[in-house]
C-alpha atoms as a PDB file:
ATOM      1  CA  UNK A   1     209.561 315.075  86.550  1.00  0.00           C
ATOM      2  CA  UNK A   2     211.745 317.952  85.218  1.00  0.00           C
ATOM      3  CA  UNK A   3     214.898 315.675  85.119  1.00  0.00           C
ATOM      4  CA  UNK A   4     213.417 313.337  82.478  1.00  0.00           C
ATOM      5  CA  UNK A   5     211.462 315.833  80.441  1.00  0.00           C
ATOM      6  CA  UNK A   6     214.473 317.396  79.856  1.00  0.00           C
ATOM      7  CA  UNK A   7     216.500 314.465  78.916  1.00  0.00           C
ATOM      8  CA  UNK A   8     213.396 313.467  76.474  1.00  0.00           C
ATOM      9  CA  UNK A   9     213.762 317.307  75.367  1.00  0.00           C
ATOM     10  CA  UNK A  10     217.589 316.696  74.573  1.00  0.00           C
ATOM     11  CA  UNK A  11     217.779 313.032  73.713  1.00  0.00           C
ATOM     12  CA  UNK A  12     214.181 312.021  72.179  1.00  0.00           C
ATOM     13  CA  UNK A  13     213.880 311.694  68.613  1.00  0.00           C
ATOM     14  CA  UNK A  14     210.167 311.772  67.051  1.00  0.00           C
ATOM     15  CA  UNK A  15     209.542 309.725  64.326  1.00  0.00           C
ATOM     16  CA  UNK A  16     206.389 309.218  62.580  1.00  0.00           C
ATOM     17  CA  UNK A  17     204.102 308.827  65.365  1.00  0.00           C
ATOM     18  CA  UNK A  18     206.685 307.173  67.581  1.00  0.00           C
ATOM     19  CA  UNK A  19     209.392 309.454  70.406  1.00  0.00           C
ATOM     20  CA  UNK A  20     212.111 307.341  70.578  1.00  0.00           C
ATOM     21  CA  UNK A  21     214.003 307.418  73.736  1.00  0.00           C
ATOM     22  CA  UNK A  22     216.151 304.350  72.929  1.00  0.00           C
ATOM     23  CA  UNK A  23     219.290 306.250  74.070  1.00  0.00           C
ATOM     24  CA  UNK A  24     218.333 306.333  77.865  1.00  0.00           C
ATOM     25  CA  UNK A  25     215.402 304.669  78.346  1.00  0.00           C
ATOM     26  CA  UNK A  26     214.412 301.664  76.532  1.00  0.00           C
ATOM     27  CA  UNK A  27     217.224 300.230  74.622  1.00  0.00           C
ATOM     28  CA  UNK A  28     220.340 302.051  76.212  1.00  0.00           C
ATOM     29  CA  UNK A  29     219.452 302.496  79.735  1.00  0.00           C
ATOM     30  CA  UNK A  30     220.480 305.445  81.995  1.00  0.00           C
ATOM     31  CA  UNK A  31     220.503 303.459  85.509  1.00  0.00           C
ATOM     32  CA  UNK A  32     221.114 307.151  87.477  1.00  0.00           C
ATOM     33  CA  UNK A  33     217.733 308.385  85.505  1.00  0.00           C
ATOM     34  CA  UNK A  34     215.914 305.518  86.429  1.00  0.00           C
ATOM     35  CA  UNK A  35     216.699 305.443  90.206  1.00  0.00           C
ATOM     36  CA  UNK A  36     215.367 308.654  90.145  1.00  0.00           C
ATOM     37  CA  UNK A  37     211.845 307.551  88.727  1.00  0.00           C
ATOM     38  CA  UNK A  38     211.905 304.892  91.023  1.00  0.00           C
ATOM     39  CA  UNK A  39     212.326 307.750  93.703  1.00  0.00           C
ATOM     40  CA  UNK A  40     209.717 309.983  92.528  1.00  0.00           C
ATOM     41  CA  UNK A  41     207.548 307.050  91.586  1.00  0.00           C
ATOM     42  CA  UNK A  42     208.138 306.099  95.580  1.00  0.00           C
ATOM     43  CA  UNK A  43     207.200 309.801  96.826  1.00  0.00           C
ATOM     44  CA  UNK A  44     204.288 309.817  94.518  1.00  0.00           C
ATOM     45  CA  UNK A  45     203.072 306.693  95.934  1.00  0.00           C
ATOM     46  CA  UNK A  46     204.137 306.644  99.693  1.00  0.00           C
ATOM     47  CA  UNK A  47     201.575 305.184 102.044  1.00  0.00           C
ATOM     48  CA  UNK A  48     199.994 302.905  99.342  1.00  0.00           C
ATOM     49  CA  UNK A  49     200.916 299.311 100.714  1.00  0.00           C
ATOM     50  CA  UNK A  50     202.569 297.937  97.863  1.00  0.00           C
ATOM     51  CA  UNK A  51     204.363 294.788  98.311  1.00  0.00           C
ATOM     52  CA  UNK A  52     205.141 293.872  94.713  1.00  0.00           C
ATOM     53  CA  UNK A  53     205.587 295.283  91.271  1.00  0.00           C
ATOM     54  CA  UNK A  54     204.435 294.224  87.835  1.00  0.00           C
ATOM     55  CA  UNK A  55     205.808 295.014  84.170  1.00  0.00           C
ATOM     56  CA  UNK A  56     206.176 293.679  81.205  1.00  0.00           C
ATOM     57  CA  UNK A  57     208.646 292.133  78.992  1.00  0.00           C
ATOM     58  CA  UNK A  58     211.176 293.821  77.859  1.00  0.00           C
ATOM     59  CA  UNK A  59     211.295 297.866  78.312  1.00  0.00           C
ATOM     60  CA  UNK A  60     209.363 298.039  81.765  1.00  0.00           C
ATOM     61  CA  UNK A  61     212.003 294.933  83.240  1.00  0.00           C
ATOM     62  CA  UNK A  62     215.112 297.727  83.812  1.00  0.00           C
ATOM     63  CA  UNK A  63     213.296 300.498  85.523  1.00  0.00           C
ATOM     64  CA  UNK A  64     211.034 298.507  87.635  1.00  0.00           C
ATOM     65  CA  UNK A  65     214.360 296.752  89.004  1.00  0.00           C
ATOM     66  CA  UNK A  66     215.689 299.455  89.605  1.00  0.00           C
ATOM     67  CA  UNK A  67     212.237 301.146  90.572  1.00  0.00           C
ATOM     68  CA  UNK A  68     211.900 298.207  93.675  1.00  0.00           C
ATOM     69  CA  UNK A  69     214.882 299.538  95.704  1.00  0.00           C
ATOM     70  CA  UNK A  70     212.930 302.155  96.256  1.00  0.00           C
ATOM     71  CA  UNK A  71     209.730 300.232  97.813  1.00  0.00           C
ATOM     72  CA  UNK A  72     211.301 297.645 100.328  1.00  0.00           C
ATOM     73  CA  UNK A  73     212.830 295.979  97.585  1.00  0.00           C
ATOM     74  CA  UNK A  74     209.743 294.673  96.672  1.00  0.00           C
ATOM     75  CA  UNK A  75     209.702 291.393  94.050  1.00  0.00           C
ATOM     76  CA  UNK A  76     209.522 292.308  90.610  1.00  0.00           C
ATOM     77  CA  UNK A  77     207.376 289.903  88.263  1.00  0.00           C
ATOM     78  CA  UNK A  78     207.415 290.577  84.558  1.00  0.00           C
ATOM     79  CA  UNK A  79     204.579 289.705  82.717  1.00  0.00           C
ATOM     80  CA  UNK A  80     205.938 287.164  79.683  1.00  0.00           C
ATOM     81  CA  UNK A  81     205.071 288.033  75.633  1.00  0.00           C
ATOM     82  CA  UNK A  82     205.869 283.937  74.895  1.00  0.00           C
ATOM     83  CA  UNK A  83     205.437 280.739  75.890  1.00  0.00           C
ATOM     84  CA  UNK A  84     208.689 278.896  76.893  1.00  0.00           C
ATOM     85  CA  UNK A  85     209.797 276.031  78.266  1.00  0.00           C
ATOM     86  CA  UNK A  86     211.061 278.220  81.653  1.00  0.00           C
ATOM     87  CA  UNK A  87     206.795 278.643  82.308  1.00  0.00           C
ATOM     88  CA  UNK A  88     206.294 275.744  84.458  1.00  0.00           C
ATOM     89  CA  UNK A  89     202.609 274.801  86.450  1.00  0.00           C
ATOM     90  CA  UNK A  90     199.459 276.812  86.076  1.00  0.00           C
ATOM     91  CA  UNK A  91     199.286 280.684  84.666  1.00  0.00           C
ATOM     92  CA  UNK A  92     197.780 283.016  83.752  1.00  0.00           C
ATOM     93  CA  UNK A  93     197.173 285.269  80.741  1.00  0.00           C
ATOM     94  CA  UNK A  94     195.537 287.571  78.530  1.00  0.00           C
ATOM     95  CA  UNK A  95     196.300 288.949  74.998  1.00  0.00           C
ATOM     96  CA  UNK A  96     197.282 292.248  74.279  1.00  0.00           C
ATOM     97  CA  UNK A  97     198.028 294.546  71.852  1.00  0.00           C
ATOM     98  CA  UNK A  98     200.970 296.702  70.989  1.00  0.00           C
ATOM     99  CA  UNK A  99     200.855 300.223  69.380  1.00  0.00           C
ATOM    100  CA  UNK A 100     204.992 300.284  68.575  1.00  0.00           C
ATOM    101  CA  UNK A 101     204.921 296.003  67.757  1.00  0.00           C
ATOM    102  CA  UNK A 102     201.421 296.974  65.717  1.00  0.00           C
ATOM    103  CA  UNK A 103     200.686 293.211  66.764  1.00  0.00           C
ATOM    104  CA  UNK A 104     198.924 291.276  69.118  1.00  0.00           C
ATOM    105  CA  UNK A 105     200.745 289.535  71.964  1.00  0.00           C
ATOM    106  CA  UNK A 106     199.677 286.576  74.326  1.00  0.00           C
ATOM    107  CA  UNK A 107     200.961 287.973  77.859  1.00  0.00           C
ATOM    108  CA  UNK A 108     201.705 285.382  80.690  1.00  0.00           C
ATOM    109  CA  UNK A 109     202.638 285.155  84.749  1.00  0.00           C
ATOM    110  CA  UNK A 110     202.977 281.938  86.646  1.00  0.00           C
ATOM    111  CA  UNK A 111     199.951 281.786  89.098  1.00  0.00           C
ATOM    112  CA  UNK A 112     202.541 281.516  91.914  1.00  0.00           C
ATOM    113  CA  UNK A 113     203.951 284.740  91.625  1.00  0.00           C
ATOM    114  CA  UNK A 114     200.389 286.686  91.926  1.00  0.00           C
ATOM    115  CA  UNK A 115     198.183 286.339  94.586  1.00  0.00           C
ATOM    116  CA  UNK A 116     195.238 287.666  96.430  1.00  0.00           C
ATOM    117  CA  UNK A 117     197.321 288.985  98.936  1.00  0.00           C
ATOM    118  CA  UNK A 118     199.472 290.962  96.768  1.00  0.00           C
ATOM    119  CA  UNK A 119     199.194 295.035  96.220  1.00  0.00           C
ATOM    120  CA  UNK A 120     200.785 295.771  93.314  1.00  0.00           C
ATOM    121  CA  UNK A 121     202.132 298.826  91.247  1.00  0.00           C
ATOM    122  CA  UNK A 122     202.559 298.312  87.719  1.00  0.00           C
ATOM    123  CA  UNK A 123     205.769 299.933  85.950  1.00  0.00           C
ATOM    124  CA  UNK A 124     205.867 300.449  82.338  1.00  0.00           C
ATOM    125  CA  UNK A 125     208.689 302.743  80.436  1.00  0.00           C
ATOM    126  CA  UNK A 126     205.537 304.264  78.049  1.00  0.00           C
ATOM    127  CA  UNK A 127     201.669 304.425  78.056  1.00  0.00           C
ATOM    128  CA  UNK A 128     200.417 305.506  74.384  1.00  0.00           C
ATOM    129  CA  UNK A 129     196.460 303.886  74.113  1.00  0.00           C
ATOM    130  CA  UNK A 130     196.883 301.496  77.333  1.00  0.00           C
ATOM    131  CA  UNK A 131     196.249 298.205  76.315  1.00  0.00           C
ATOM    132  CA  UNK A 132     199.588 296.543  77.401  1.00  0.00           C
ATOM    133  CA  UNK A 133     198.148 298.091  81.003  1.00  0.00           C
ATOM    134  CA  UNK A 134     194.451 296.917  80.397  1.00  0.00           C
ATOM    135  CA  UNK A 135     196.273 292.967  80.138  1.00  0.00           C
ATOM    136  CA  UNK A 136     198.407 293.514  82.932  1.00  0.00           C
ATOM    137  CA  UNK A 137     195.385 295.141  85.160  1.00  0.00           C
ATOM    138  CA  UNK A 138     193.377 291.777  83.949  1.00  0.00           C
ATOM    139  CA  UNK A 139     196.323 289.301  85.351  1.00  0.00           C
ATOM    140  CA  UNK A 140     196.028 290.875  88.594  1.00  0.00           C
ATOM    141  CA  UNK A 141     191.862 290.781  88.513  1.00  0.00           C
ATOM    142  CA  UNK A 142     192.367 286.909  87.174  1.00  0.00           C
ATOM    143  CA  UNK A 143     195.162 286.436  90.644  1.00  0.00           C
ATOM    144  CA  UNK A 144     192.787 288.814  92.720  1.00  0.00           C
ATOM    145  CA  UNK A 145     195.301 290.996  93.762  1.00  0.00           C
ATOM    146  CA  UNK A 146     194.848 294.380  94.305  1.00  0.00           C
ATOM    147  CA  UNK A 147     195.967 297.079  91.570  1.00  0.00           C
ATOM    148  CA  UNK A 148     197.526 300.257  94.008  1.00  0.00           C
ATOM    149  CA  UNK A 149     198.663 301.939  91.165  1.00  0.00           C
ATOM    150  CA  UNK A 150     200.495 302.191  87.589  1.00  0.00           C
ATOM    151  CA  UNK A 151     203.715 304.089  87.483  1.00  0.00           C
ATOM    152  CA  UNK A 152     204.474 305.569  83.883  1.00  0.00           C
ATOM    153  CA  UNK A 153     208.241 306.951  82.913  1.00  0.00           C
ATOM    154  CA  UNK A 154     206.409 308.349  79.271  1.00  0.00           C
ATOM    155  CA  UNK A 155     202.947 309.059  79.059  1.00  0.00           C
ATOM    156  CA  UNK A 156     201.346 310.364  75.017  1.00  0.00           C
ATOM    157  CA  UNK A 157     198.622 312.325  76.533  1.00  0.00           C
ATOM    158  CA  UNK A 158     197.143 312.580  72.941  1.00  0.00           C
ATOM    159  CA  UNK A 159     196.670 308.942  72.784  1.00  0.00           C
ATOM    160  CA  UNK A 160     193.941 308.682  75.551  1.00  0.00           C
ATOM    161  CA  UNK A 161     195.446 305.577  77.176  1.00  0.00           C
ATOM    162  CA  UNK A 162     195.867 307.161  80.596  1.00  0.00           C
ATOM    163  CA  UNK A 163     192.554 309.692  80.428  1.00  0.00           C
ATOM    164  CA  UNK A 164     190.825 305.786  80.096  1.00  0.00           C
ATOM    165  CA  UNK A 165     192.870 304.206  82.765  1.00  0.00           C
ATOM    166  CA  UNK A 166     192.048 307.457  85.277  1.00  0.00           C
ATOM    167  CA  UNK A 167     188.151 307.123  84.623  1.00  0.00           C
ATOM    168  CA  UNK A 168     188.335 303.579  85.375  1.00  0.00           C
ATOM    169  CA  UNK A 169     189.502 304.521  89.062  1.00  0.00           C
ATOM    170  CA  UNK A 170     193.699 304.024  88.689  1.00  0.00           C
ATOM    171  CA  UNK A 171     196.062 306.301  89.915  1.00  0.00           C
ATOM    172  CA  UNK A 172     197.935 306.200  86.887  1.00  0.00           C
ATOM    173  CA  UNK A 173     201.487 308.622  87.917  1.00  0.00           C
ATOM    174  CA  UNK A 174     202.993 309.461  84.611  1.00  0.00           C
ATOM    175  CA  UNK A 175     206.896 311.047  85.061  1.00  0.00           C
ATOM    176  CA  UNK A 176     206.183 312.976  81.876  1.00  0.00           C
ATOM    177  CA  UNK A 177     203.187 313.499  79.863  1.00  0.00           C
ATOM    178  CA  UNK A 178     203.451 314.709  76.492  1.00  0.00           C
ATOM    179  CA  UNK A 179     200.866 316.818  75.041  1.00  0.00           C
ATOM    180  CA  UNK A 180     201.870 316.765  71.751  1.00  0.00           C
ATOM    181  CA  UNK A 181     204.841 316.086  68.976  1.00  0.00           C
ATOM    182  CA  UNK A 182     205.656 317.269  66.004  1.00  0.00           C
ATOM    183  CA  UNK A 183     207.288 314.601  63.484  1.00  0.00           C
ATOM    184  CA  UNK A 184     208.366 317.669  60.643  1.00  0.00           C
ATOM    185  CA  UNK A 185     210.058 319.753  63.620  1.00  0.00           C
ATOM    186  CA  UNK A 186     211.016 317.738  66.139  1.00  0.00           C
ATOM    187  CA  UNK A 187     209.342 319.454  68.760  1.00  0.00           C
ATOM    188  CA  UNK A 188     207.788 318.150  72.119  1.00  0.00           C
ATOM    189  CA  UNK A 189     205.028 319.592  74.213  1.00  0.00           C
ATOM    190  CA  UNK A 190     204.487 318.350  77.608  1.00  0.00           C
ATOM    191  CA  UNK A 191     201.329 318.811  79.466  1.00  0.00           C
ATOM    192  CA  UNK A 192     201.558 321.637  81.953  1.00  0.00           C
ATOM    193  CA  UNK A 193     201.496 320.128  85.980  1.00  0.00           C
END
């Protein structure tokens, strides 16, 4: 998607290992931007019968919102990183990791809000090595429901995350994918569509 390549072009800052996009996507958030991703992510996925989408706490929570106009304002359920005393009845939950936290993370969704009968697309504002994805892919398997596809806004092709979710059979729909970045410079590759 041209539109946020270019804003990761003019507004991304590489650091270390990390492209920080905190100014429009993940800690500021550009609503206009992310209506478009929700329409792309809606083109890119048209005819898939989703009925619900799935994120996770905190980053993905914006854009899928915004993301679910797009499919019949489909629910939005957001995978939990804590327990609290706002989880009420049965759940479940997995344990993930995460590459920018560089911790582990218990991840949990009340049993009532997943179901067998549910097609979901997962929405996440990055995919680096995958393994908030590989949790969120195992709540669904644990509810039954039926994974129709992940929707990415920033995908680090280098990492491998998404080359392992595509060999496992998802249709993983990345917005951008970036090839490669260089921490000294400040320079972004994308991968060529």
């Amino acid at each position: 998607m041209k539109e946020l390549e270019d804003r990761i072009r003019r507004d991304g800052i590489v650091k270390g290992g990390v492209l920080k996009v905190d100014a429009f996507l993940n800690h500021q958030c550009d609503v206009e931007l992310f209506d478009a991703m929700g329409a792309e992510w809606a083109r890119l996925f048209e005819g898939a019968p989703i009925n619900k989408i799935l994120t996770i706490e905190a980053s993905g929570i914006g854009i899928a919102c915004i993301a679910a106009r797009h499919f019949g304002n489909a629910p939005v359920v957001f995978a939990k990183k804590a327990q609290s005393i706002n989880l009420d009845g049965e759940q479940y939950s997995t344990t993930i990791y995460s590459f920018t936290k560089q911790r582990e993370f218990p991840v949990i969704v009340g049993r009532r809000f997943l179901s067998p009968d549910d097609h979901i697309l997962i929405i996440d504002d990055f995919l680096a090595n995958g393994c908030a994805l590989e949790g969120l892919i195992a709540l669904c398997e644990s509810a039954g429901a039926t994974v129709e596809g992940i929707g990415i806004g920033v995908e680090k092709g280098f990492q491998g995350g998404g080359d392992k979710l595509r060999a496992a059979g998802y249709r993983v729909e990345s917005l951008a994918r970036i090839a490669a970045m260089d921490a000294e410079t400040g320079e972004i590759a994308f991968v060529e569509a």
